[in-house]
PDB file of N, CA and C in Angstrom:
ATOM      1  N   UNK A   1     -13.420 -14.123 -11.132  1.00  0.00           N
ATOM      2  CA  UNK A   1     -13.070 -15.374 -11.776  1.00  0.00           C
ATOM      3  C   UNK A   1     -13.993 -16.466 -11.261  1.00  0.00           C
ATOM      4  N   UNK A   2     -14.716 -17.191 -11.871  1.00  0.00           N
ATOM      5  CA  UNK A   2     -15.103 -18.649 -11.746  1.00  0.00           C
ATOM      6  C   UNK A   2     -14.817 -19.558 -11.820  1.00  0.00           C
ATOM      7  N   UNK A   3     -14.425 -20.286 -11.060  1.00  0.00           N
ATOM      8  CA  UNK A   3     -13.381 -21.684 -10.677  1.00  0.00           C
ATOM      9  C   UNK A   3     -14.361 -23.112  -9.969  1.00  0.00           C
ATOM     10  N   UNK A   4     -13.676 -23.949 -10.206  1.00  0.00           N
ATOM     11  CA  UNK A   4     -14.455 -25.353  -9.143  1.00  0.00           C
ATOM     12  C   UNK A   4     -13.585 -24.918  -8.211  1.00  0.00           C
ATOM     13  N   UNK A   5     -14.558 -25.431  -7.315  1.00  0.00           N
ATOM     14  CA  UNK A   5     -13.445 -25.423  -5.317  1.00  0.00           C
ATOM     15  C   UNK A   5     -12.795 -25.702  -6.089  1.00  0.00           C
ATOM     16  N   UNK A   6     -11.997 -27.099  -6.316  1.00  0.00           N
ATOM     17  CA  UNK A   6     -10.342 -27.614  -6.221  1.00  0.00           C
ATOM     18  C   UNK A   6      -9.521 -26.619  -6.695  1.00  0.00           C
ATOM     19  N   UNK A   7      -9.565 -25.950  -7.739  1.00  0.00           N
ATOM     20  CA  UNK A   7      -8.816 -25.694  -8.734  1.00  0.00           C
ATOM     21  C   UNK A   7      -8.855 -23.879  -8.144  1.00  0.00           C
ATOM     22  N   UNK A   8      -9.978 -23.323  -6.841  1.00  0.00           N
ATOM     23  CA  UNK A   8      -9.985 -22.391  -6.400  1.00  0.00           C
ATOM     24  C   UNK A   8      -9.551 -22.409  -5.063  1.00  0.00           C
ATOM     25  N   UNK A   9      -9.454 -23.683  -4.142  1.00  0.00           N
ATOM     26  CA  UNK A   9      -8.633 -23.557  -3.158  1.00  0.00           C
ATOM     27  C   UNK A   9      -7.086 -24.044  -3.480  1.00  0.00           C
ATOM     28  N   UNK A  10      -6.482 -24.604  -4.463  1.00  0.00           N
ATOM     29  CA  UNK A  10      -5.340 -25.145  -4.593  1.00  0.00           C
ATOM     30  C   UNK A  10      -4.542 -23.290  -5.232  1.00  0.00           C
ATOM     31  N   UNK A  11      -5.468 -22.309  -6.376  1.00  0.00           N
ATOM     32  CA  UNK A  11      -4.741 -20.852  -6.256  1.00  0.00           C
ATOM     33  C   UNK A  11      -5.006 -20.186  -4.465  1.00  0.00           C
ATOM     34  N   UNK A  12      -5.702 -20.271  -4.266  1.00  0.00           N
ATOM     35  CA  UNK A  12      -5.788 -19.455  -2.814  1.00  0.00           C
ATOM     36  C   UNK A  12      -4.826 -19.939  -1.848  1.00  0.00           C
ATOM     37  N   UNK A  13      -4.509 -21.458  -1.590  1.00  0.00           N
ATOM     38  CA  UNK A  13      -3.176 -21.616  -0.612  1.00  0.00           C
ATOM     39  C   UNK A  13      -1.897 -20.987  -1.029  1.00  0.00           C
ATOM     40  N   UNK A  14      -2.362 -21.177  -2.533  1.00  0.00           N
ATOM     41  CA  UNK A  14      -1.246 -20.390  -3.263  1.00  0.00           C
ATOM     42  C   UNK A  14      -0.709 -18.968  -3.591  1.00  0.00           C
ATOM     43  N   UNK A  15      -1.580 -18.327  -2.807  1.00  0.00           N
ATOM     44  CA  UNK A  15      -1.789 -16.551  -2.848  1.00  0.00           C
ATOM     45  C   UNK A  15      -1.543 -16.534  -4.166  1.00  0.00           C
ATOM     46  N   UNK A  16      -1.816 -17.076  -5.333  1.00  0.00           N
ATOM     47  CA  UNK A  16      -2.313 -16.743  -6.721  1.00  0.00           C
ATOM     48  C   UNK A  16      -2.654 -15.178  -6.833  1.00  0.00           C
ATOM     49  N   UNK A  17      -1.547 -14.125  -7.258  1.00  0.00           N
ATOM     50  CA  UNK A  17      -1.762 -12.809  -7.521  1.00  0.00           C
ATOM     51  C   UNK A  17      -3.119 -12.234  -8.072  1.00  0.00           C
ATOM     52  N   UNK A  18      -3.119 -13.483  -9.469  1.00  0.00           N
ATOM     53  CA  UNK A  18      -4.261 -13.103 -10.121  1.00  0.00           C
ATOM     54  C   UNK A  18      -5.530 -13.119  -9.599  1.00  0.00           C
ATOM     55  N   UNK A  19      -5.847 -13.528  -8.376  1.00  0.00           N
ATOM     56  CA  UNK A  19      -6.840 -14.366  -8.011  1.00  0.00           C
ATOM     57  C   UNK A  19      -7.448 -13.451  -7.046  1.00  0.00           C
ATOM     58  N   UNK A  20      -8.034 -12.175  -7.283  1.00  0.00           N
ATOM     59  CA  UNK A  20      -8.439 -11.177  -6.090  1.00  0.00           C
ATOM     60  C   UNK A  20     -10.020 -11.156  -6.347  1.00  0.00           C
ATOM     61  N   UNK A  21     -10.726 -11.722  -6.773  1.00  0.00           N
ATOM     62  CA  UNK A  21     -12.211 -11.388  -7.013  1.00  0.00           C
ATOM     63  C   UNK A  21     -12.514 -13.232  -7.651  1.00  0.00           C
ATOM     64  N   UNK A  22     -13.407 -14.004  -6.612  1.00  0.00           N
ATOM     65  CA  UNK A  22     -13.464 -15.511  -6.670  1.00  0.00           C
ATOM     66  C   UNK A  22     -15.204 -15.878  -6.616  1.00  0.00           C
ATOM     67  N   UNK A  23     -15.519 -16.259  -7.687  1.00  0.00           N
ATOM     68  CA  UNK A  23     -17.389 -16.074  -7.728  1.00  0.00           C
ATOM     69  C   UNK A  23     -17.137 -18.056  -7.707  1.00  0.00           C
ATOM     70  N   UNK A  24     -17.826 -18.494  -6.442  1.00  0.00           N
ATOM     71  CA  UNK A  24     -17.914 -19.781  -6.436  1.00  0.00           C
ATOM     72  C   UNK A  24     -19.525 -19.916  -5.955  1.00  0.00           C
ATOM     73  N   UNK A  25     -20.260 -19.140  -6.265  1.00  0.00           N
ATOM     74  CA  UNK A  25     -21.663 -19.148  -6.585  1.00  0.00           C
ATOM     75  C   UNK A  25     -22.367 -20.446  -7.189  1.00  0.00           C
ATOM     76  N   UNK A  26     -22.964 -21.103  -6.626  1.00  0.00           N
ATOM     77  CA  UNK A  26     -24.194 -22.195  -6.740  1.00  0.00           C
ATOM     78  C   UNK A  26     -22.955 -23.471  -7.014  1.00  0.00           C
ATOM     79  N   UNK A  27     -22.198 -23.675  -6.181  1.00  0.00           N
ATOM     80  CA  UNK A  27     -21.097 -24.501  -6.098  1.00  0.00           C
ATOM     81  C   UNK A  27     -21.093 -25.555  -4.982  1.00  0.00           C
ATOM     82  N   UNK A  28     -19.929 -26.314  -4.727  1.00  0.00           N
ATOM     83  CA  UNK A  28     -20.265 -27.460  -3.681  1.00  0.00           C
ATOM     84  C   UNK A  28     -19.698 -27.022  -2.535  1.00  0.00           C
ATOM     85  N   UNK A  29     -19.769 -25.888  -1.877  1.00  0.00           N
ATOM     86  CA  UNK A  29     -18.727 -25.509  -0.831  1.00  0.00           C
ATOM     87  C   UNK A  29     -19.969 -26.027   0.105  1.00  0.00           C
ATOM     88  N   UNK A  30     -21.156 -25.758   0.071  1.00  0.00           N
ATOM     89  CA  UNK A  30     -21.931 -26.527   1.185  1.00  0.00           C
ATOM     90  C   UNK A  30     -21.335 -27.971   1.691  1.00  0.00           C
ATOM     91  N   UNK A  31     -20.921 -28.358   1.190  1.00  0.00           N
ATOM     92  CA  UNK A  31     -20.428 -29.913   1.468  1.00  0.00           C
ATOM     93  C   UNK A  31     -19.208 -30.127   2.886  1.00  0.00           C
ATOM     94  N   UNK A  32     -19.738 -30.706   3.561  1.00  0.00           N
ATOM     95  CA  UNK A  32     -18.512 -30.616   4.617  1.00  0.00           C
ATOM     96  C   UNK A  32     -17.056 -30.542   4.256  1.00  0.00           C
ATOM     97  N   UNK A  33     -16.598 -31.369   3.031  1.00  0.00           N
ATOM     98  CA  UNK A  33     -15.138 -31.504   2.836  1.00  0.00           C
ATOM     99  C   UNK A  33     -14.929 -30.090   2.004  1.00  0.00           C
ATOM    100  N   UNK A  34     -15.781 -29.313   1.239  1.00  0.00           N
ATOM    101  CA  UNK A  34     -15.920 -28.246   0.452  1.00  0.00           C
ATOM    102  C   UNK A  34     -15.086 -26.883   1.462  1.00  0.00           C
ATOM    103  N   UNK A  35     -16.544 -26.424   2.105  1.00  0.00           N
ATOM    104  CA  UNK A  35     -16.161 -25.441   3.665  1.00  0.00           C
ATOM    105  C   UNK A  35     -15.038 -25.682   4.417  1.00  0.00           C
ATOM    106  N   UNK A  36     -14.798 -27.176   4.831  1.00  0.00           N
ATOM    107  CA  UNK A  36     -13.400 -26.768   5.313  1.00  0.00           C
ATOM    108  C   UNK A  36     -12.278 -27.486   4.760  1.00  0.00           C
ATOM    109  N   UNK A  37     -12.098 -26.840   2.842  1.00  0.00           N
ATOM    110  CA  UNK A  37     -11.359 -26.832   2.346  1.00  0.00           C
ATOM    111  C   UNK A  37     -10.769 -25.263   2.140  1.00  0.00           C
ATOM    112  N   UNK A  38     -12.059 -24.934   1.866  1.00  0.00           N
ATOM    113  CA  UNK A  38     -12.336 -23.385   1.776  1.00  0.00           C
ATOM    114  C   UNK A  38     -11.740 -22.648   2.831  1.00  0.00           C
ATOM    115  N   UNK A  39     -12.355 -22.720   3.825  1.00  0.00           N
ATOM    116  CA  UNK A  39     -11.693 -22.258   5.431  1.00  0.00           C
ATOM    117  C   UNK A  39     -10.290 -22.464   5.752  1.00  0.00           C
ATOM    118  N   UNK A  40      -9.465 -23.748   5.489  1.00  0.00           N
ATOM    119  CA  UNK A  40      -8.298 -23.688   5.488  1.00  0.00           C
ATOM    120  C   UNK A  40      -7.570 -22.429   4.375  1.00  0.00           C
ATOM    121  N   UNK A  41      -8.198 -22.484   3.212  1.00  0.00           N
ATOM    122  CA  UNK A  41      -7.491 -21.687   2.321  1.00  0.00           C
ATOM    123  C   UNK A  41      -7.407 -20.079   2.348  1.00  0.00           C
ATOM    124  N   UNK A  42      -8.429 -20.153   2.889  1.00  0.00           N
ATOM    125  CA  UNK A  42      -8.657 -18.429   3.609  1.00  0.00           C
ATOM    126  C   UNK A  42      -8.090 -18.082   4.891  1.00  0.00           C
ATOM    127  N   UNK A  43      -7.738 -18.872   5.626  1.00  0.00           N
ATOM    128  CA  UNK A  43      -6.316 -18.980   6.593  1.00  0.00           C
ATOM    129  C   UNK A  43      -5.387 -18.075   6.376  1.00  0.00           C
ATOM    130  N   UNK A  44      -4.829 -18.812   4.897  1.00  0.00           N
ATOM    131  CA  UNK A  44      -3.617 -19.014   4.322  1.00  0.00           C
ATOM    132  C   UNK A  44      -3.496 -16.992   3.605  1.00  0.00           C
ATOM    133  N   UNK A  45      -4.904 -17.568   2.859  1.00  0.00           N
ATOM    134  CA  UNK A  45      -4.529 -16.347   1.673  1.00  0.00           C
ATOM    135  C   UNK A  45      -4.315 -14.660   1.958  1.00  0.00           C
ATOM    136  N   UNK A  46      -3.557 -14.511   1.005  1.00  0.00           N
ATOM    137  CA  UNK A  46      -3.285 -13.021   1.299  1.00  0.00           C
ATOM    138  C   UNK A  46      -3.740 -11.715   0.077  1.00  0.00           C
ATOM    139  N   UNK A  47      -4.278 -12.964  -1.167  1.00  0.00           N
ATOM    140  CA  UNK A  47      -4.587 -12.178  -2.306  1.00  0.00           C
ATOM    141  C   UNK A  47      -5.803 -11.798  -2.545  1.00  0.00           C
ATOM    142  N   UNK A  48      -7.011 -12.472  -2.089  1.00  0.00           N
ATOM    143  CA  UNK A  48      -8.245 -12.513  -2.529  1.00  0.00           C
ATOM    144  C   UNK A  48      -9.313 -11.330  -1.667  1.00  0.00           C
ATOM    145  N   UNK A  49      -9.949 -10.417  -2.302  1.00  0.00           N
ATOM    146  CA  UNK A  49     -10.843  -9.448  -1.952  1.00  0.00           C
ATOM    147  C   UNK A  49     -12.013  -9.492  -1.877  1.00  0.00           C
ATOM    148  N   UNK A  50     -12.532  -9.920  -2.726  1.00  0.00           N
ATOM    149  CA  UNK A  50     -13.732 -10.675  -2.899  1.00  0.00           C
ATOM    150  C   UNK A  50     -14.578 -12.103  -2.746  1.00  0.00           C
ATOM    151  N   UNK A  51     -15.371 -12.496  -2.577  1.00  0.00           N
ATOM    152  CA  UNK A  51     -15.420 -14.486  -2.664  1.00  0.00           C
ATOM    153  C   UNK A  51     -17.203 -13.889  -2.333  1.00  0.00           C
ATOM    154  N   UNK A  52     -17.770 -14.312  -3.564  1.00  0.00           N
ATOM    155  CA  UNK A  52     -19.087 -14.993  -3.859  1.00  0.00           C
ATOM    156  C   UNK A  52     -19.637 -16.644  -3.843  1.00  0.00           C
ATOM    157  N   UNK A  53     -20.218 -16.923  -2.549  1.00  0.00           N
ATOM    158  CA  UNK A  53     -20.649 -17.760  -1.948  1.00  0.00           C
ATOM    159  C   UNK A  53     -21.889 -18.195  -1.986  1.00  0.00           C
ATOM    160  N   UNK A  54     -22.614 -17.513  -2.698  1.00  0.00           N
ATOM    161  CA  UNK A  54     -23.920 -17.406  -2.917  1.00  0.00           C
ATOM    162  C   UNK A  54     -24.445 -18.860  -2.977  1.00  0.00           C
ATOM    163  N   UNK A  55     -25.680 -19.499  -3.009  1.00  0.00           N
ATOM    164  CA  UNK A  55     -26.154 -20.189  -3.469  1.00  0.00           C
ATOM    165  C   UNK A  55     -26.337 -21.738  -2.969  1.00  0.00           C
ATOM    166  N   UNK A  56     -24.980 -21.965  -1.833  1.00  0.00           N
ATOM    167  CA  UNK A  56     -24.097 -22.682  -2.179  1.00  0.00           C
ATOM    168  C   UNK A  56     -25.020 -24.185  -1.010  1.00  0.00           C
ATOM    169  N   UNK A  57     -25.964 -23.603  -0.174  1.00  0.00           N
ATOM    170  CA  UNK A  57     -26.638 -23.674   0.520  1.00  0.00           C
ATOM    171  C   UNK A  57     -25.726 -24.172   2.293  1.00  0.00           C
ATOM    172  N   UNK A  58     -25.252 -23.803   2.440  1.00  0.00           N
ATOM    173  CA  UNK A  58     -24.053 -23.866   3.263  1.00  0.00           C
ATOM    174  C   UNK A  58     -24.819 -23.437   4.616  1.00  0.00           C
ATOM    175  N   UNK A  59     -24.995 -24.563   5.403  1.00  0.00           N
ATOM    176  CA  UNK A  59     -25.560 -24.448   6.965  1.00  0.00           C
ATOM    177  C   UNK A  59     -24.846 -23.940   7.773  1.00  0.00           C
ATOM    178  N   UNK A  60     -25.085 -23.726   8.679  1.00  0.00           N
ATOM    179  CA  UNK A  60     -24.556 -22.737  10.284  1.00  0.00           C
ATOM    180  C   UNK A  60     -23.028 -23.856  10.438  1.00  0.00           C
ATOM    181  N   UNK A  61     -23.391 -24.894  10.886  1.00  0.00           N
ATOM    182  CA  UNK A  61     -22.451 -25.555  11.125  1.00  0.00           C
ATOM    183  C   UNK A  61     -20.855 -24.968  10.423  1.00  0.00           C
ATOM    184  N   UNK A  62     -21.374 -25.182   8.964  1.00  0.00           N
ATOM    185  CA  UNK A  62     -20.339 -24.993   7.570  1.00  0.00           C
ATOM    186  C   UNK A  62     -19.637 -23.818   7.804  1.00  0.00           C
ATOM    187  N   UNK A  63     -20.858 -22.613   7.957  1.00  0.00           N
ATOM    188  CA  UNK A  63     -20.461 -21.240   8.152  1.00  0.00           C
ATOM    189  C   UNK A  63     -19.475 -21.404   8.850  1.00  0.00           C
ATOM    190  N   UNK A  64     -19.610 -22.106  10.504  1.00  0.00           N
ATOM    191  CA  UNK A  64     -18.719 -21.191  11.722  1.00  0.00           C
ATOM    192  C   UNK A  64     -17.575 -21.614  10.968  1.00  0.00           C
ATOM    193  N   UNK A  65     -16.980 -22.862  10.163  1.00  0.00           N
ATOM    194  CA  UNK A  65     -16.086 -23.239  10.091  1.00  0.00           C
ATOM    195  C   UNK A  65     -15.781 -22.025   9.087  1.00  0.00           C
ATOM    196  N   UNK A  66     -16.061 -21.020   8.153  1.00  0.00           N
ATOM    197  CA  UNK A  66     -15.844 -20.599   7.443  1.00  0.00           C
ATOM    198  C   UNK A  66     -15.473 -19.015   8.384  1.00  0.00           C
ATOM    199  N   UNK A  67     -16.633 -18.826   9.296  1.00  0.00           N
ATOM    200  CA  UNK A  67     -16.186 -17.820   9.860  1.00  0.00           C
ATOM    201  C   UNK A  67     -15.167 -17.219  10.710  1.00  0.00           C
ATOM    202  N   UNK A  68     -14.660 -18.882  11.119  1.00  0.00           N
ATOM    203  CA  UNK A  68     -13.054 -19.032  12.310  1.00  0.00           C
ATOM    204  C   UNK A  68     -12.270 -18.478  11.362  1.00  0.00           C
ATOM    205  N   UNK A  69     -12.484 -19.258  10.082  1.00  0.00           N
ATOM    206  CA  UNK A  69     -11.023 -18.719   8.600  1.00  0.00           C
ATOM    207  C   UNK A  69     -10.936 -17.046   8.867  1.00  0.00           C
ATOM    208  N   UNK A  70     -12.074 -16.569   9.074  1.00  0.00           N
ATOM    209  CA  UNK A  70     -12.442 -14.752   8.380  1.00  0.00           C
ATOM    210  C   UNK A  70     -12.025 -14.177  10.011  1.00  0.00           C
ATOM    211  N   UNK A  71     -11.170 -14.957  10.729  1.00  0.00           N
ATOM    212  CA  UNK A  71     -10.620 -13.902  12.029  1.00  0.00           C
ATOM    213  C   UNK A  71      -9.324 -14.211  11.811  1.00  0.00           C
ATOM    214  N   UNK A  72      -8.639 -15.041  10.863  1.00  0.00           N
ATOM    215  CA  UNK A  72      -7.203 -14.993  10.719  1.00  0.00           C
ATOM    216  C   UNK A  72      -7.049 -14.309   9.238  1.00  0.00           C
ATOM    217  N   UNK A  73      -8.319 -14.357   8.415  1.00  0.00           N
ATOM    218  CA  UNK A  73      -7.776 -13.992   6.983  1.00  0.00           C
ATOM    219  C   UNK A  73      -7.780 -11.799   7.296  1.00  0.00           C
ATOM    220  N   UNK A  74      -6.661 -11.540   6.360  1.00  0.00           N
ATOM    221  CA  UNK A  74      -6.801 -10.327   6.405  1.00  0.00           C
ATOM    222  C   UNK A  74      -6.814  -9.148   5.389  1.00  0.00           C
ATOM    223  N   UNK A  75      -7.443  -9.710   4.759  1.00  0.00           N
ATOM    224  CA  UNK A  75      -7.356  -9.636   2.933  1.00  0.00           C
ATOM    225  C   UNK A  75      -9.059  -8.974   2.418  1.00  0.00           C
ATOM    226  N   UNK A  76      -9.990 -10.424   2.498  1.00  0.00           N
ATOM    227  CA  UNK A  76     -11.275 -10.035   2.166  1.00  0.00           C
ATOM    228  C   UNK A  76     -12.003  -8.919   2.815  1.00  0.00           C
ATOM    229  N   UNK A  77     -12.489  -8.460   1.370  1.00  0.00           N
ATOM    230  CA  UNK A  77     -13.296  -7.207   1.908  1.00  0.00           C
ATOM    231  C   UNK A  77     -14.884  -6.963   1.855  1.00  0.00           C
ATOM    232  N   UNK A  78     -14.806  -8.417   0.788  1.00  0.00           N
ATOM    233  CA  UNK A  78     -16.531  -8.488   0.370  1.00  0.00           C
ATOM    234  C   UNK A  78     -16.576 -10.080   0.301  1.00  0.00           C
ATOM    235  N   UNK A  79     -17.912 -10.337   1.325  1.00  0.00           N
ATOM    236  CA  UNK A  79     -18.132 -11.698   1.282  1.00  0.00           C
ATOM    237  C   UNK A  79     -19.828 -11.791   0.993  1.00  0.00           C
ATOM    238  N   UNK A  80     -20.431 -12.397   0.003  1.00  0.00           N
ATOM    239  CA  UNK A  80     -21.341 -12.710  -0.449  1.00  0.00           C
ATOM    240  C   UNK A  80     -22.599 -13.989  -0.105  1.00  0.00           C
ATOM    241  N   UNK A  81     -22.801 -13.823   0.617  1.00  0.00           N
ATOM    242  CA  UNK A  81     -23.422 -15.300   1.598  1.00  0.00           C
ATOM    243  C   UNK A  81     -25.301 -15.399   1.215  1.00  0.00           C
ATOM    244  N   UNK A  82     -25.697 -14.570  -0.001  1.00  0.00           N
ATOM    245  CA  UNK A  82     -26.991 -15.041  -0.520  1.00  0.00           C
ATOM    246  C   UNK A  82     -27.354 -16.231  -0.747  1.00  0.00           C
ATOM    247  N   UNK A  83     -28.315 -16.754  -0.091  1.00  0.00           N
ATOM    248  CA  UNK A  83     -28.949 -17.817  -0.598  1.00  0.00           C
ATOM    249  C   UNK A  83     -28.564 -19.030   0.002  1.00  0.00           C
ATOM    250  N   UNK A  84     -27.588 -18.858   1.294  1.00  0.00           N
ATOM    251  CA  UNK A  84     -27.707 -20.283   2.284  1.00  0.00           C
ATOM    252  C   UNK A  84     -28.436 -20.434   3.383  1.00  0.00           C
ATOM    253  N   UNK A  85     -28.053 -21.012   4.140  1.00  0.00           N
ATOM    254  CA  UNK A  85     -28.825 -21.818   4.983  1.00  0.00           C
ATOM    255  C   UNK A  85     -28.145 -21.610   6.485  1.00  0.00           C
ATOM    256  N   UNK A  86     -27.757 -20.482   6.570  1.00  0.00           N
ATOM    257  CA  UNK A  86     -26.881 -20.139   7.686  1.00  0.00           C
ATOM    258  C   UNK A  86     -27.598 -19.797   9.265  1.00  0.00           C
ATOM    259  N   UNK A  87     -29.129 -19.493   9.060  1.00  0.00           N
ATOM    260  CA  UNK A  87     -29.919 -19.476  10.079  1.00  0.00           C
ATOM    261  C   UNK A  87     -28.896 -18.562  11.409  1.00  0.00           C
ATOM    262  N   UNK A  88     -29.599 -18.907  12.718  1.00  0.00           N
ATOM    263  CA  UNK A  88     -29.189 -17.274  13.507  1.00  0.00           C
ATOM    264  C   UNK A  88     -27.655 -17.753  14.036  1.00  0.00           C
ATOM    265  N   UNK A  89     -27.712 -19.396  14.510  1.00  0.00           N
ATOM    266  CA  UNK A  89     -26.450 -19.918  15.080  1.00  0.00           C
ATOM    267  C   UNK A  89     -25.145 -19.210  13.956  1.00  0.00           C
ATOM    268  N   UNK A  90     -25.425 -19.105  12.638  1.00  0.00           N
ATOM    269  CA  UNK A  90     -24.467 -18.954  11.667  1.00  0.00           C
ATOM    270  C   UNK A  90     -24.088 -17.389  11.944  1.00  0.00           C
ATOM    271  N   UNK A  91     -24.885 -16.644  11.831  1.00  0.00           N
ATOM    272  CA  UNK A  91     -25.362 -15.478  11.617  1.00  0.00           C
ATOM    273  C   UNK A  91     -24.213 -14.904  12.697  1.00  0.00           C
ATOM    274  N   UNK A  92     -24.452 -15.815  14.191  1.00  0.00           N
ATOM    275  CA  UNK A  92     -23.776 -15.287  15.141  1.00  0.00           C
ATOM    276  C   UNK A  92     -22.497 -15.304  14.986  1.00  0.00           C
ATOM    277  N   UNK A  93     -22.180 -16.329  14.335  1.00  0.00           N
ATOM    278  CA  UNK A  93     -20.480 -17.543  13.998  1.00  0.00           C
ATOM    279  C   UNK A  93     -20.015 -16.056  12.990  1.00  0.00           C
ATOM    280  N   UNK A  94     -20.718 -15.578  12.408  1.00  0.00           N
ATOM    281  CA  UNK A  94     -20.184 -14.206  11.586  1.00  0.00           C
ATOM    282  C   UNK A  94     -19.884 -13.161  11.816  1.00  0.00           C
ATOM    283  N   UNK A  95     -21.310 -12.493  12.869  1.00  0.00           N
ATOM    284  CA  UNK A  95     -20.871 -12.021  13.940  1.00  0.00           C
ATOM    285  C   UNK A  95     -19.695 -11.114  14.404  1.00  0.00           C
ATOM    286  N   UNK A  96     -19.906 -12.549  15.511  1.00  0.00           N
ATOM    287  CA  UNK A  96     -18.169 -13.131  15.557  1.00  0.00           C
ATOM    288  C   UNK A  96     -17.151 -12.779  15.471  1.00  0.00           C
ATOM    289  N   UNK A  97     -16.911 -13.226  13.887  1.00  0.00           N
ATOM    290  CA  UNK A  97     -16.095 -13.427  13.503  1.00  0.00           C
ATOM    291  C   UNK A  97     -15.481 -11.865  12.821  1.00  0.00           C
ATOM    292  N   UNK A  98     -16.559 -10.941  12.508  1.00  0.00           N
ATOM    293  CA  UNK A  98     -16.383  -9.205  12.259  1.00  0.00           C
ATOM    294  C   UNK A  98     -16.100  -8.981  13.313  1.00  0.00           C
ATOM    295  N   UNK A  99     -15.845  -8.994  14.719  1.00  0.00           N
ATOM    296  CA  UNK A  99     -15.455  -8.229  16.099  1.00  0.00           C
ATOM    297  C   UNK A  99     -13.983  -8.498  15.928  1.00  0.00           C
ATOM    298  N   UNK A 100     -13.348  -9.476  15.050  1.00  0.00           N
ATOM    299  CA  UNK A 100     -11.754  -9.356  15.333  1.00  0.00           C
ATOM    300  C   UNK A 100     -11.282  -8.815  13.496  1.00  0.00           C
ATOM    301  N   UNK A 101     -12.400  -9.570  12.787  1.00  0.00           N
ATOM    302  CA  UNK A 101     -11.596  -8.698  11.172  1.00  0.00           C
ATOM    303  C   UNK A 101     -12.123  -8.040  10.951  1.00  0.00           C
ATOM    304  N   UNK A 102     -10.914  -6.979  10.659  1.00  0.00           N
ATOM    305  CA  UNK A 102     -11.537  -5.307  10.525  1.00  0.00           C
ATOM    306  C   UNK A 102     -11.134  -4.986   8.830  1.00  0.00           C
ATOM    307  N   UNK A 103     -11.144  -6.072   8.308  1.00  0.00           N
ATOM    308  CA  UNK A 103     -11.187  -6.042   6.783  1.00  0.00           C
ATOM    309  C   UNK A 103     -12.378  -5.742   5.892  1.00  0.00           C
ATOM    310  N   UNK A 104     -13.067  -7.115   6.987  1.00  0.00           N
ATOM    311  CA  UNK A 104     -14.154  -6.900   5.906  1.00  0.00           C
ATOM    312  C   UNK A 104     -15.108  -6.360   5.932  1.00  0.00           C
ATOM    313  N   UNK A 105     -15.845  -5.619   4.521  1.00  0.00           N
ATOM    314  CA  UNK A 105     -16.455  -4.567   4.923  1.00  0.00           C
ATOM    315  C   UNK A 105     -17.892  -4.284   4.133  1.00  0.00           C
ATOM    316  N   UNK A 106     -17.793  -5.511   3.218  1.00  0.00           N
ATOM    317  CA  UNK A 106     -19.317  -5.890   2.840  1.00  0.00           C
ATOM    318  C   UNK A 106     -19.679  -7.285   2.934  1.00  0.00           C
ATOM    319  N   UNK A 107     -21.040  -7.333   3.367  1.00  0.00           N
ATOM    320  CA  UNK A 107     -21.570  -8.888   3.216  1.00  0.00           C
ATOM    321  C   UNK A 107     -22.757  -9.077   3.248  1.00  0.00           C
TER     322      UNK A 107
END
């Protein structure tokens, strides 16, 4: 499904059933208020398997905040991170963040 953030983190707090495969590809999640809108919602969620991130140009900083979400979320199994700006600090924040979720299993 293709959604704007708002209208894709407001189903994800919502464990929205329908909502298991989330393409937010060339979108504003780079944006500080974006990522950790995102990150809170992946906290939360329990429905979503997928999330395409691509594009989004989302720096290290953005990442870790995204990657703290991906050691409480326990759901995603494929995370898509082509085409940002995540450099090695990020890289590590991901890392990371795979030594405690044993979900996910592509990226």
């Amino acid at each position: 499904v293709r959604l704007g953030l708002d209208e894709a983190v407001r189903r994800l707090r919502a464990n929205d059933p329908t909502l298991a495969r989330l393409n937010l590809r060339g979108g504003s999640v780079g944006s500080a208020g974006g990522a950790a809108a995102l990150a809170e919602a992946l906290r939360v969620n329990t429905t979503l398997i997928e999330l395409d991130l691509g594009a989004n140009f989302i720096g290290a900083g953005r990442i870790k905040t995204i990657a703290e979400a991906l050691c409480e979320n326990t759901t995603l199994t494929t995370l898509d991170l082509y085409r940002n700006d995540i450099g090695a600090e990020g890289a590590t924040a991901i890392a990371e963040a795979l030594c405690v979720n044993t979900t996910l299993t592509t990226l």
